[in-house]
Each structure stands twice: as structure tokens, then as C-alpha cells.
C-alpha atoms as a PDB file:
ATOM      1  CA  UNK A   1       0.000   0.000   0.000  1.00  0.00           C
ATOM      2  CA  UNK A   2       2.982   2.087   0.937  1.00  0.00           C
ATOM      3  CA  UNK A   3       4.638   1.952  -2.615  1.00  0.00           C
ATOM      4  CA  UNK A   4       1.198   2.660  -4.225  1.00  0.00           C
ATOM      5  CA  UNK A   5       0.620   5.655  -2.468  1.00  0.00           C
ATOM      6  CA  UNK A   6       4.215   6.907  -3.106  1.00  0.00           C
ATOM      7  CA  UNK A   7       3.384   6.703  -6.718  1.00  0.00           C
ATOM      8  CA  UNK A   8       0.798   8.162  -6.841  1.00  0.00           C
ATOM      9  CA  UNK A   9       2.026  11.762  -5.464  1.00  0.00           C
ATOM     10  CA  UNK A  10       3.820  12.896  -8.774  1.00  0.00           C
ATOM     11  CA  UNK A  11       0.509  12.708 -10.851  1.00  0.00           C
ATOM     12  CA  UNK A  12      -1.443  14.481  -7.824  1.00  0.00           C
ATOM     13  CA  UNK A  13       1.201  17.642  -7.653  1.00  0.00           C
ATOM     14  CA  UNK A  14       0.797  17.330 -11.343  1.00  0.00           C
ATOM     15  CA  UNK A  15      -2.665  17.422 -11.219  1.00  0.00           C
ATOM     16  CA  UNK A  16      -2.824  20.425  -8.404  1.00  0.00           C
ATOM     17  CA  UNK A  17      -0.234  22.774 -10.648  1.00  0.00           C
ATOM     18  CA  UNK A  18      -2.529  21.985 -14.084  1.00  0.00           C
ATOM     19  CA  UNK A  19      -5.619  22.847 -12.041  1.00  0.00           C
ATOM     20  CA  UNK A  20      -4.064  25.794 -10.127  1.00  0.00           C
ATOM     21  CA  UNK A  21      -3.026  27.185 -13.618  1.00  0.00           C
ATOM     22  CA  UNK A  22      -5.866  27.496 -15.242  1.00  0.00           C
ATOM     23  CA  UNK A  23      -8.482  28.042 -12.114  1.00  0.00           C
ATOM     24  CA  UNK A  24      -6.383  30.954 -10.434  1.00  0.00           C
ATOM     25  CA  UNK A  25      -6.653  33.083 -13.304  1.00  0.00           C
ATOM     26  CA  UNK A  26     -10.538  32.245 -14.386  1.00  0.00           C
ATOM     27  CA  UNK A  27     -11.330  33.066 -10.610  1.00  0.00           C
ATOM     28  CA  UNK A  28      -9.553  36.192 -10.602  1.00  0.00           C
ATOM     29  CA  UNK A  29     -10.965  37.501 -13.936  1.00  0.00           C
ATOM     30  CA  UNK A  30      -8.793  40.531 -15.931  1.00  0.00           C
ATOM     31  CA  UNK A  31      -6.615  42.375 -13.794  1.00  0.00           C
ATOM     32  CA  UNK A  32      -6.005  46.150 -14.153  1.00  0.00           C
ATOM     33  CA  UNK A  33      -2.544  47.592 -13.552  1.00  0.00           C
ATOM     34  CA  UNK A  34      -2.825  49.557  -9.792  1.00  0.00           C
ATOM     35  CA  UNK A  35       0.527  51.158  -9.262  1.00  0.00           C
ATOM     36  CA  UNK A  36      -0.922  52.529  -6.035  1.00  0.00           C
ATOM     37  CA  UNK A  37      -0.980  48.694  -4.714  1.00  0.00           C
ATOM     38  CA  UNK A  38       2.794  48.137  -6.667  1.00  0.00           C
ATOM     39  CA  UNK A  39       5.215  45.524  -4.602  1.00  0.00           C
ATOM     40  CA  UNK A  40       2.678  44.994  -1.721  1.00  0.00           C
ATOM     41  CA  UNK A  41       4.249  42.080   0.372  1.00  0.00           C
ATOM     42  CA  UNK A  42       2.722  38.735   1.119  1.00  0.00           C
ATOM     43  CA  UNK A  43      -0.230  39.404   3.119  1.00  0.00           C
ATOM     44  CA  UNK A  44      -4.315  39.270   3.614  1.00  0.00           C
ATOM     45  CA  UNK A  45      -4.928  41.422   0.309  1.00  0.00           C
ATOM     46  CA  UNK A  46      -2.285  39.543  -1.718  1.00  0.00           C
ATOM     47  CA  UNK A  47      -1.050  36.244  -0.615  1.00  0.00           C
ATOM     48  CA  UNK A  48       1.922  36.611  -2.725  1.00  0.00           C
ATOM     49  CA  UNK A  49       2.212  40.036  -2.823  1.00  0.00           C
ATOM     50  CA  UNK A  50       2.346  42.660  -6.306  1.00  0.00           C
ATOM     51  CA  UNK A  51       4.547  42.928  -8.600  1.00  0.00           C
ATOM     52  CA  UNK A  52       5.681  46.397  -9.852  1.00  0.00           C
ATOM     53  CA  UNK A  53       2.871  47.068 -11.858  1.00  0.00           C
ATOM     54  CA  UNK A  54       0.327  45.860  -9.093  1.00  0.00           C
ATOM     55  CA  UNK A  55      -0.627  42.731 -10.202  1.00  0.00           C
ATOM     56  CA  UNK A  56      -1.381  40.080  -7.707  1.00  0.00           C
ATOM     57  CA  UNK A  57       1.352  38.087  -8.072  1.00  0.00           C
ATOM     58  CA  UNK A  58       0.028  34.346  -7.646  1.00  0.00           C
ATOM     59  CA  UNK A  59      -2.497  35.034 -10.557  1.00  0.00           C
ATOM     60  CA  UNK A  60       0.539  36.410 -12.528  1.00  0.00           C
ATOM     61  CA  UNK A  61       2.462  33.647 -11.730  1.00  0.00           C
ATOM     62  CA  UNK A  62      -0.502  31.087 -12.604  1.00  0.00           C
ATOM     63  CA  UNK A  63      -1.419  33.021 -15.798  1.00  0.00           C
ATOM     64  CA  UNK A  64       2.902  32.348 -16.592  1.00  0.00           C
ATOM     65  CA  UNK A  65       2.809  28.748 -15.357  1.00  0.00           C
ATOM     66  CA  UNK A  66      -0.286  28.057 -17.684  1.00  0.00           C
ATOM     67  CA  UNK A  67       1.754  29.865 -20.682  1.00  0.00           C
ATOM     68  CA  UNK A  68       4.955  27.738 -19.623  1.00  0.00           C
ATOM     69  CA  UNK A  69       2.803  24.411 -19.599  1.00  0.00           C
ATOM     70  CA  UNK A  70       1.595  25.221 -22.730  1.00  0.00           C
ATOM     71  CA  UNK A  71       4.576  25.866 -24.505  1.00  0.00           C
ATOM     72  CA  UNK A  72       6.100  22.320 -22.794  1.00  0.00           C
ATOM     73  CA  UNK A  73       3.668  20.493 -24.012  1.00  0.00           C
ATOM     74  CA  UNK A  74       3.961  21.821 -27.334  1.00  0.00           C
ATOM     75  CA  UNK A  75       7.848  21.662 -27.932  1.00  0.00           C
ATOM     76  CA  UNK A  76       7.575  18.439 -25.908  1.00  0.00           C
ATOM     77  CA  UNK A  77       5.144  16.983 -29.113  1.00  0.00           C
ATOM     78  CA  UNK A  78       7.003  18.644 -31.900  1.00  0.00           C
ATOM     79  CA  UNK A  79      10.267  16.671 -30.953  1.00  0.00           C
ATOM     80  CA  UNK A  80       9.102  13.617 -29.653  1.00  0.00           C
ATOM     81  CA  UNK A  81       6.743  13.425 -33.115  1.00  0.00           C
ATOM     82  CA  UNK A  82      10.141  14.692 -34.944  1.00  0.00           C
ATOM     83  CA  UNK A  83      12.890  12.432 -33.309  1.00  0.00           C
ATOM     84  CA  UNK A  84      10.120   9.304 -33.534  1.00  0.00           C
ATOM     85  CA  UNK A  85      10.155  10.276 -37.463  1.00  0.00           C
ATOM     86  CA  UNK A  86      13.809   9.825 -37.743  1.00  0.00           C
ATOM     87  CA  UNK A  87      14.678   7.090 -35.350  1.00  0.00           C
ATOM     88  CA  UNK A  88      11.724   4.464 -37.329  1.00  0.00           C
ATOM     89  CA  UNK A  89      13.273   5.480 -40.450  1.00  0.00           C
ATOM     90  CA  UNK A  90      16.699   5.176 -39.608  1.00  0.00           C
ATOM     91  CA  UNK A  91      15.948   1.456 -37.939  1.00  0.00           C
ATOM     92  CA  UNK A  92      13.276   0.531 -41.129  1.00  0.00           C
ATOM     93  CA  UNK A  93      15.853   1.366 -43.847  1.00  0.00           C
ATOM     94  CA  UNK A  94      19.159   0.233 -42.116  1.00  0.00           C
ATOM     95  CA  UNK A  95      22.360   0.112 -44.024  1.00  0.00           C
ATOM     96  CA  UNK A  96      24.244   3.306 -44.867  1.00  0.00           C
ATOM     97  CA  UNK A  97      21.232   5.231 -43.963  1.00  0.00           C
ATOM     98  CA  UNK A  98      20.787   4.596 -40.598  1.00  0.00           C
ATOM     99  CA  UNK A  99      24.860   4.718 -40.224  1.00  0.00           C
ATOM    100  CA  UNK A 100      24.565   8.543 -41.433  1.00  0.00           C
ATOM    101  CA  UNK A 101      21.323   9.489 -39.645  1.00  0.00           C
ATOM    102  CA  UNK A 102      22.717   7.987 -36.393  1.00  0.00           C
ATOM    103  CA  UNK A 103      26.101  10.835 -36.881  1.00  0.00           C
ATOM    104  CA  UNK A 104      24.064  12.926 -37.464  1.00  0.00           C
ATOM    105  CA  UNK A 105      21.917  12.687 -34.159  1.00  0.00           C
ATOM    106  CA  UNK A 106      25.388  12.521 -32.815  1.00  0.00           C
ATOM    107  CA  UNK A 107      26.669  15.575 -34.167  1.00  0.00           C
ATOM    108  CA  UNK A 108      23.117  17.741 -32.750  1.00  0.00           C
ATOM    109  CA  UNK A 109      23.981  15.929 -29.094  1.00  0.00           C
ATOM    110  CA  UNK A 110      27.536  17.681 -29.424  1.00  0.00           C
ATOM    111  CA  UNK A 111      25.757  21.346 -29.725  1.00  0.00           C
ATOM    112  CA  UNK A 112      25.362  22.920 -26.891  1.00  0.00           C
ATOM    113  CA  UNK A 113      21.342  23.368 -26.490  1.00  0.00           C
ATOM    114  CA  UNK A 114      20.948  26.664 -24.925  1.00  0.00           C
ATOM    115  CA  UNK A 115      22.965  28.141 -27.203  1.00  0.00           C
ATOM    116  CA  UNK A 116      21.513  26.783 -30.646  1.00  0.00           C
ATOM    117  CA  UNK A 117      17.960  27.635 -28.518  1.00  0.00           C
ATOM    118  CA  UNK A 118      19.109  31.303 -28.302  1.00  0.00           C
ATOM    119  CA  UNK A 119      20.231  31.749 -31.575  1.00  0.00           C
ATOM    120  CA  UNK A 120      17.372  30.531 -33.442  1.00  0.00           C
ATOM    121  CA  UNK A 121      14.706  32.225 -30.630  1.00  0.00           C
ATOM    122  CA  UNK A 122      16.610  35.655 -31.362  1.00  0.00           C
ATOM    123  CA  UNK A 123      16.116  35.348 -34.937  1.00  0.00           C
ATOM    124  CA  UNK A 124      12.032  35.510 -34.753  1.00  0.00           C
ATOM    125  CA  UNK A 125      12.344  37.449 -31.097  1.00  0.00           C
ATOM    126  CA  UNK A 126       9.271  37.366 -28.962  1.00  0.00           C
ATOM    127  CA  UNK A 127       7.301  34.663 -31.214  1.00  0.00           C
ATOM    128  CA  UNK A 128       6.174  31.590 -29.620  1.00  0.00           C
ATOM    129  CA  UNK A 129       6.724  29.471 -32.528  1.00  0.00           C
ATOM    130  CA  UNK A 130      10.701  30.342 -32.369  1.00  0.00           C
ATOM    131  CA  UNK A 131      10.684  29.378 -28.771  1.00  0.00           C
ATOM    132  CA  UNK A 132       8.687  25.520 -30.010  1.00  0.00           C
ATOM    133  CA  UNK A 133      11.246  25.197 -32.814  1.00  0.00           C
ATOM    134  CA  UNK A 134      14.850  26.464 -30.822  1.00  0.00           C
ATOM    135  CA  UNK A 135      13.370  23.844 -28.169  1.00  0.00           C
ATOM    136  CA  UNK A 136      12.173  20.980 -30.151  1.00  0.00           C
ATOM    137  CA  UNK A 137      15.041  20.900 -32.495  1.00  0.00           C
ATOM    138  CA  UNK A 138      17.420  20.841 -30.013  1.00  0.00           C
ATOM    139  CA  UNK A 139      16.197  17.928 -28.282  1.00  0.00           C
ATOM    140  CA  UNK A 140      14.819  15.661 -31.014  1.00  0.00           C
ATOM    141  CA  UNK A 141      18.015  13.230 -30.769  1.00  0.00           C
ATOM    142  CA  UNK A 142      17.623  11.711 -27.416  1.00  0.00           C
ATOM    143  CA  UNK A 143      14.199  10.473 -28.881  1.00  0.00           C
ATOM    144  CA  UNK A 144      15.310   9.108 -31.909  1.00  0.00           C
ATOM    145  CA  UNK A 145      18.214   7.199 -30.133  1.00  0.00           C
ATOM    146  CA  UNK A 146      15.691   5.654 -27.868  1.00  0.00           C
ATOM    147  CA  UNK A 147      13.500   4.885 -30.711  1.00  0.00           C
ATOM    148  CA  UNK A 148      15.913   3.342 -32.932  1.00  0.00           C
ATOM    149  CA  UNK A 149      17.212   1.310 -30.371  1.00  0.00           C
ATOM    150  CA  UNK A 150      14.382  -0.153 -29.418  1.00  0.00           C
ATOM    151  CA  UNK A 151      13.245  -1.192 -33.111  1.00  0.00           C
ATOM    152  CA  UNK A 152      16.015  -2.885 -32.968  1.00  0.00           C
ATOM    153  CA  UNK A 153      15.666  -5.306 -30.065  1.00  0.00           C
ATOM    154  CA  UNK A 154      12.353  -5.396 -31.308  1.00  0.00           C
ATOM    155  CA  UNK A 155      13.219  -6.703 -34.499  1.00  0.00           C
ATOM    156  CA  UNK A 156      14.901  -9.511 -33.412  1.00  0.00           C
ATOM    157  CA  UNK A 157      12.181 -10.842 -32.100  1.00  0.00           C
ATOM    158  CA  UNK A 158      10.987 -14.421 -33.064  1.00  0.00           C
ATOM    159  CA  UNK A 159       7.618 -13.263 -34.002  1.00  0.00           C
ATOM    160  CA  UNK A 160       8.863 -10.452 -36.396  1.00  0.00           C
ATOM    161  CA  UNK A 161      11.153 -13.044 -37.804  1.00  0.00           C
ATOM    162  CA  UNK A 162       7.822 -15.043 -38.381  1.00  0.00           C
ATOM    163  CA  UNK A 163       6.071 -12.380 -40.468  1.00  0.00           C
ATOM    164  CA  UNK A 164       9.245 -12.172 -42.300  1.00  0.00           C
ATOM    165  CA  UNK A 165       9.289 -15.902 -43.174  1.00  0.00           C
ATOM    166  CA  UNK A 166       5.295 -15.497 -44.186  1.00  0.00           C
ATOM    167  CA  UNK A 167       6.061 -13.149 -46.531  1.00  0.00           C
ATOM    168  CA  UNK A 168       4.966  -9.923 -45.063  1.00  0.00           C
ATOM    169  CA  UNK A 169       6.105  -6.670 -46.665  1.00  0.00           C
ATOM    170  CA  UNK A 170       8.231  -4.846 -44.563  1.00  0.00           C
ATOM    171  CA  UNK A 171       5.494  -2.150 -44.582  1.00  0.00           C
ATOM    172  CA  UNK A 172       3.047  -4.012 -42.589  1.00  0.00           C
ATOM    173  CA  UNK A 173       5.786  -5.590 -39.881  1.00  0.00           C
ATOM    174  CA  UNK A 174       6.222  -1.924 -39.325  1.00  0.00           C
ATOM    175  CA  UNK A 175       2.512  -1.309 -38.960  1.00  0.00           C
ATOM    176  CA  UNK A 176       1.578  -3.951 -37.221  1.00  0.00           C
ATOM    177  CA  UNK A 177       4.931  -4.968 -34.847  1.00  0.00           C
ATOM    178  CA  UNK A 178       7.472  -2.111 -34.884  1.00  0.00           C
ATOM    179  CA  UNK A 179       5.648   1.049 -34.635  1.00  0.00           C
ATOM    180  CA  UNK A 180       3.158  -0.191 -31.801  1.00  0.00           C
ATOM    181  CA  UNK A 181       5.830  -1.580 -29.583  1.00  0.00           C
ATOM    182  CA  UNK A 182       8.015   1.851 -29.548  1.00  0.00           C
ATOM    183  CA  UNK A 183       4.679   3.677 -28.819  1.00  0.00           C
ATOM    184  CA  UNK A 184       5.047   3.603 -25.336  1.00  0.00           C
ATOM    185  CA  UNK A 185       9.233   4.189 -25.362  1.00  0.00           C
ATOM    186  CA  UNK A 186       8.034   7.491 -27.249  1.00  0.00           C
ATOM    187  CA  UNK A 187       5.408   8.611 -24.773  1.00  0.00           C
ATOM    188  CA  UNK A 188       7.957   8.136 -21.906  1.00  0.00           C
ATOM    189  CA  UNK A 189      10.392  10.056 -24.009  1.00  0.00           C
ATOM    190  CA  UNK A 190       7.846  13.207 -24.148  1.00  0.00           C
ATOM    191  CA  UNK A 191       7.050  13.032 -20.427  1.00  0.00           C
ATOM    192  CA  UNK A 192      11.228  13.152 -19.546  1.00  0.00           C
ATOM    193  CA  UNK A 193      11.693  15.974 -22.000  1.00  0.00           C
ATOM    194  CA  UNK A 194       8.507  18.020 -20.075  1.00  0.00           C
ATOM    195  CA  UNK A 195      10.971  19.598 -17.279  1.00  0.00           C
ATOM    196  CA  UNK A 196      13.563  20.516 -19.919  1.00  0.00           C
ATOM    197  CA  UNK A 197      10.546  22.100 -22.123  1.00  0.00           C
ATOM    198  CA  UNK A 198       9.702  24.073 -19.135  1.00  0.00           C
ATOM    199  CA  UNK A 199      13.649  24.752 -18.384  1.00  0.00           C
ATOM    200  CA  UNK A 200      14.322  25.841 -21.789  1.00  0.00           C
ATOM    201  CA  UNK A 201      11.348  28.307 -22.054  1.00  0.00           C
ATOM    202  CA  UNK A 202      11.924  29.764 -18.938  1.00  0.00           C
ATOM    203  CA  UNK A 203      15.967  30.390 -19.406  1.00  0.00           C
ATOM    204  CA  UNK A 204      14.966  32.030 -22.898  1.00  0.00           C
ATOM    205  CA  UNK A 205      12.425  34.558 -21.619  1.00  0.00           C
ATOM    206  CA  UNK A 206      14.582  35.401 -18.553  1.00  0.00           C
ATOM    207  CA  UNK A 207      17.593  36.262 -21.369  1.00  0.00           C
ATOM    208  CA  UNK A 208      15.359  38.230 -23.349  1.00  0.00           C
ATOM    209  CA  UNK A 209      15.488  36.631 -26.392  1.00  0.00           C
ATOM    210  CA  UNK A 210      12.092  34.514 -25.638  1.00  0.00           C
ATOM    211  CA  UNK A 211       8.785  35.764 -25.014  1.00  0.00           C
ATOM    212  CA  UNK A 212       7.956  39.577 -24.886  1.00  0.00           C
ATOM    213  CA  UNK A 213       7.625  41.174 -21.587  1.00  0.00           C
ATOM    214  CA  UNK A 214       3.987  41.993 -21.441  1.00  0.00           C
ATOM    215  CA  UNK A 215       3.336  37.696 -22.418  1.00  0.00           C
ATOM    216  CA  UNK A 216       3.209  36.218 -18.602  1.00  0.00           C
ATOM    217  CA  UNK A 217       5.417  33.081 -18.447  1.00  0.00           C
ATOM    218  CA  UNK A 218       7.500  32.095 -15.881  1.00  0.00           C
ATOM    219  CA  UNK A 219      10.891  32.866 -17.572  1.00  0.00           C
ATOM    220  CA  UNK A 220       9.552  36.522 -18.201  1.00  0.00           C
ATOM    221  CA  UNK A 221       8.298  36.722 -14.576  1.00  0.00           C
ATOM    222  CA  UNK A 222      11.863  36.291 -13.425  1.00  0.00           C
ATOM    223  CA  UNK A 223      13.528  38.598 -15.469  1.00  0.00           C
ATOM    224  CA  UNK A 224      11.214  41.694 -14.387  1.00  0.00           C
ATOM    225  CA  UNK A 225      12.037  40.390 -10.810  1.00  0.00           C
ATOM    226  CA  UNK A 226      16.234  41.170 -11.428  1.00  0.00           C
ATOM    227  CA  UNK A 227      15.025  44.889 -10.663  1.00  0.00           C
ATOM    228  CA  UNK A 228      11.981  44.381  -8.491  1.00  0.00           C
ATOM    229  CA  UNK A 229      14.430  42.345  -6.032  1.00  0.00           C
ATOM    230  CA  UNK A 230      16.755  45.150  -5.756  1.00  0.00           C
ATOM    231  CA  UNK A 231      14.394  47.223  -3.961  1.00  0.00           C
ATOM    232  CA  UNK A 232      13.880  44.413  -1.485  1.00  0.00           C
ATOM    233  CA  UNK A 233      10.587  42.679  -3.172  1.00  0.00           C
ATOM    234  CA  UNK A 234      12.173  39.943  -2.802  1.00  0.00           C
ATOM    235  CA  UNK A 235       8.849  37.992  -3.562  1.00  0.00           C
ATOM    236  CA  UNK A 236       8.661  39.204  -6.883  1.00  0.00           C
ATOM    237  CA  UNK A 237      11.734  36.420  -7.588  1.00  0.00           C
ATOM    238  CA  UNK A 238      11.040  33.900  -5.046  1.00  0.00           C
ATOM    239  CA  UNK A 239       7.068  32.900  -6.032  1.00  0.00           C
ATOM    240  CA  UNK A 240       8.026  32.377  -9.688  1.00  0.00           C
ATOM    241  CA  UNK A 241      10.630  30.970  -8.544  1.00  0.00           C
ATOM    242  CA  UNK A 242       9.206  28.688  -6.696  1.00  0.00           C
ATOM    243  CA  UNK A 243       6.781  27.486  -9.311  1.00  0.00           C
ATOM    244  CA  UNK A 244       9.268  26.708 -11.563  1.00  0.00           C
ATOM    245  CA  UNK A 245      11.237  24.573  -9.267  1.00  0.00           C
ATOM    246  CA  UNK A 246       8.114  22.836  -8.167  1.00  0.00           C
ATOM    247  CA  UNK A 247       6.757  22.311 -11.847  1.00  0.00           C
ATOM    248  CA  UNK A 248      10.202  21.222 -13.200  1.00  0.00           C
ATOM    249  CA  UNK A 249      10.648  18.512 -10.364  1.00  0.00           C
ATOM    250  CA  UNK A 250       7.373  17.279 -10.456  1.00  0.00           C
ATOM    251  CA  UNK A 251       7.644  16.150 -14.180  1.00  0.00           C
ATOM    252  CA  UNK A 252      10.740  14.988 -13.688  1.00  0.00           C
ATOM    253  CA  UNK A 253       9.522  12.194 -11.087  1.00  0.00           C
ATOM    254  CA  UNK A 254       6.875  11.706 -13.325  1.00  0.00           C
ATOM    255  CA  UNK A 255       8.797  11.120 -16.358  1.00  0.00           C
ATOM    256  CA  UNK A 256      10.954   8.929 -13.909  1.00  0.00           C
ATOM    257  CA  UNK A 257       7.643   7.043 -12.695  1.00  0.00           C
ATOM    258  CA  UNK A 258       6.934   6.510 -16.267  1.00  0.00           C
ATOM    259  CA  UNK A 259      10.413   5.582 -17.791  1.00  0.00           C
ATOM    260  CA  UNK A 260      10.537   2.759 -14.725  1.00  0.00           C
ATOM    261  CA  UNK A 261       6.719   1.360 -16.057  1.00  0.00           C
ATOM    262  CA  UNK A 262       7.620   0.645 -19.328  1.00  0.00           C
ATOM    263  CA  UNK A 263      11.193  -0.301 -18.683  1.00  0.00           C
ATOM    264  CA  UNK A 264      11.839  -4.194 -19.860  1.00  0.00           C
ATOM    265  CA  UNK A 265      12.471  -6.636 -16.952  1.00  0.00           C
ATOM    266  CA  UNK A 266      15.977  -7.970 -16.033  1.00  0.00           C
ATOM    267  CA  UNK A 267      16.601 -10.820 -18.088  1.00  0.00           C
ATOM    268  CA  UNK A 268      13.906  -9.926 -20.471  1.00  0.00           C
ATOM    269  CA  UNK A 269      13.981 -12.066 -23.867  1.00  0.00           C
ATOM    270  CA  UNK A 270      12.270 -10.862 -27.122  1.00  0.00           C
END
């Protein structure tokens, strides 16, 4: 019972930070900037405080943890559906192919990610989309290794070798054997590269070269905070802060609740 229970706290934070995002700021309707009520401490009025332009600052912070979710889950897609592409066709076609594709997912691992995210998030500054693509580009490989490596095992397995010896096109082995046994391998992929998502989005916008200022996300949150915190708001830094700690670690024991699910048995034969 023990055991259970510990798994199951992961998916309720989870649950709690989704449902905190999006109910915190439907509760609290539009704000209107009071600079009057600006950096208010934590207290009865505002349990977090205001930021400088006398916002409450847990609805800011939920209205930029429901933008940084968002944007997660997004990137999180576009590479997992992007390094899935390239790690089935690498393992289908084999040969030469698969020799180059697999330097080549070698050669992205040797960039260095935050830097290939800036440069290609400053080129379209402020868009979303350049945030998905410097994000989902840069972490496509670890995907397609897992991918590819699975195939593999998987195609060594007697039953695939059956199909094989009945004459069925390599087409619909992949269909019907290949494709649906990586499925899950993929999905646990996604949910691992969730905290790095959030990570990446959040580093971006707190460099400036992510989303605009007046776009709540987390990342932008902390960078207005480098000159609230100088005046001694010090909440200002440490409730985004904290949210992004919190969300970050609670996908990652997701993801790690997930990744030890579908990993094979000890001894496992295919």
C-alpha cells in the first residue's frame, strides 16, 4: 500500500499545478494595472504580494505557469513526433542510412542546447513558434536514439522473424509490430523531455530573447524580478521561482515514474 501511495504523489502535484493554472486566473478575472498597490508584500490582500505594476502576483504567476505548460507540451510533441520520425526510419531502412542518420543525431547531441535555442529564438524574437522550434530541435536526438534502439531489439524478435518468413512486406511488420511496440518508449520520451521544455522556455524569456515582456510566463516573470528584487521585493523572484522549481521537479519524477513502467524486466527475452 505504501509503494502505491508513493506513486501516486507525482501525478497528484501534477494534477494540483494543471488545475491551479488554469483556475487561479478564471477566478480572478482581468486584472487592471494599480501602481498605487505596486510591490505589496505577502499578506491578507495579496497572498503573494504585487509585482511592480500591481498585479497580484500568484495570478501572474498562474497566468505564466499556464503559458509555460503550454509551450512544454507543445515543444515536448514537436520533438518527440520529430525524433520518432527519424529514429523508425533510420531502424526501417538500415544500411548506410541509418549509419549517417545515427552521426548525425550525434553531431546535434555535441551542440550545446541553450545556445543553438538562443540563436534561433533571437532570430524571430518574442514569437512563440521560435521558442517551439529552438526547443524541439534541439532535443529531437535523445528520442530518436531511444527509438531506434528499441526497433532494434524489437526486431529480433521471433515473431517479427515469423512475419518475415510469411512473406509480409516490410510495410506491414512496421505497422503492425514495430511502430506499436516503440509507442510507449516514445510517450515516456515526451514526459522526460517536459521539465527541460519548461527549463528551456523559462531560461529564454529570462535572457530576453524569448517571449515579450507583457506575455506572462515564468521565464519573463523572473527577469522583471532582477530589478523588483533590488528594492527588497524579494517575492517578486522567489514565487516564480518557486513554481518553476516545483513544476520542473514534479515532471521529472513523473517522467521517472513513467520511464521505470515501461522499462523491460531484467533478463527480459524478445
Amino acid at each position: 500500500m505504501f509503494p502505491l501511495r508513493m506513486s501516486r504523489w507525482p501525478w497528484l502535484l501534477l494534477g494540483a499545478i494543471i488545475v491551479a493554472a488554469v483556475i487561479i486566473p478564471l477566478l480572478a478575472g482581468e486584472q487592471i494595472a494599480d501602481f498605487g498597490a505596486a510591490l505589496q508584500p505577502p499578506g491578507a490582500g495579496h497572498l503573494a504580494g504585487t509585482d511592480h505594476s500591481g498585479y497580484d502576483l500568484l495570478v501572474r504567476t498562474a497566468e505564466g505557469l499556464r503559458v509555460s505548460l503550454l509551450i512544454a507540451v507543445v515543444c515536448a510533441l514537436a520533438a518527440t513526433a520529430l525524433g520518432l520520425a527519424i529514429g523508425v526510419g533510420a531502424a526501417l531502412v538500415g544500411g548506410w542510412v541509418d549509419a549517417v542518420v545515427m552521426r548525425l543525431v550525434d553531431g546535434f547531441n555535441a551542440l550545446p542546447h541553450l545556445v543553438v535555442g538562443i540563436v534561433i529564438a533571437a532570430m524571430w524574437r518574442g514569437a512563440p513558434l521560435a521558442i517551439v522550434a529552438s526547443i524541439a530541435l534541439t532535443h529531437w536526438p535523445a528520442v530518436a536514439r531511444v527509438v531506434r534502439a528499441e526497433l532494434l531489439a524489437v526486431a529480433e524478435a521471433g515473431w517479427v522473424e515469423t512475419a518475415q518468413l510469411a512473406g509480409a512486406s516490410r510495410g506491414f511488420i512496421a505497422r503492425r509490430h514495430l511502430i506499436p511496440a516503440v509507442t510507449g518508449q516514445a510517450l515516456v520520451a515526451m514526459v522526460v523531455l517536459l521539465p527541460h521544455a519548461v527549463w528551456h522556455e523559462s531560461t529564454l524569456s529570462f535572457l530576453g530573447v524569448g517571449l515579450s515582456p507583457d506575455r506572462a510566463s515564468l521565464g519573463t516573470l523572473l527577469s522583471e524580478a532582477r530589478g523588483d528584487i533590488l528594492s527588497g521585493a524579494w517575492w517578486t523572484l522567489a514565487v516564480p521561482a518557486a513554481a518553476l522549481i516545483a513544476t520542473a521537479l514534479t515532471f521529472a519524477a513523473v517522467g521517472t515514474l513513467a520511464r521505470r513502467r515501461h522499462q523491460p524486466p531484467v533478463g527480459r527475452v524478445w
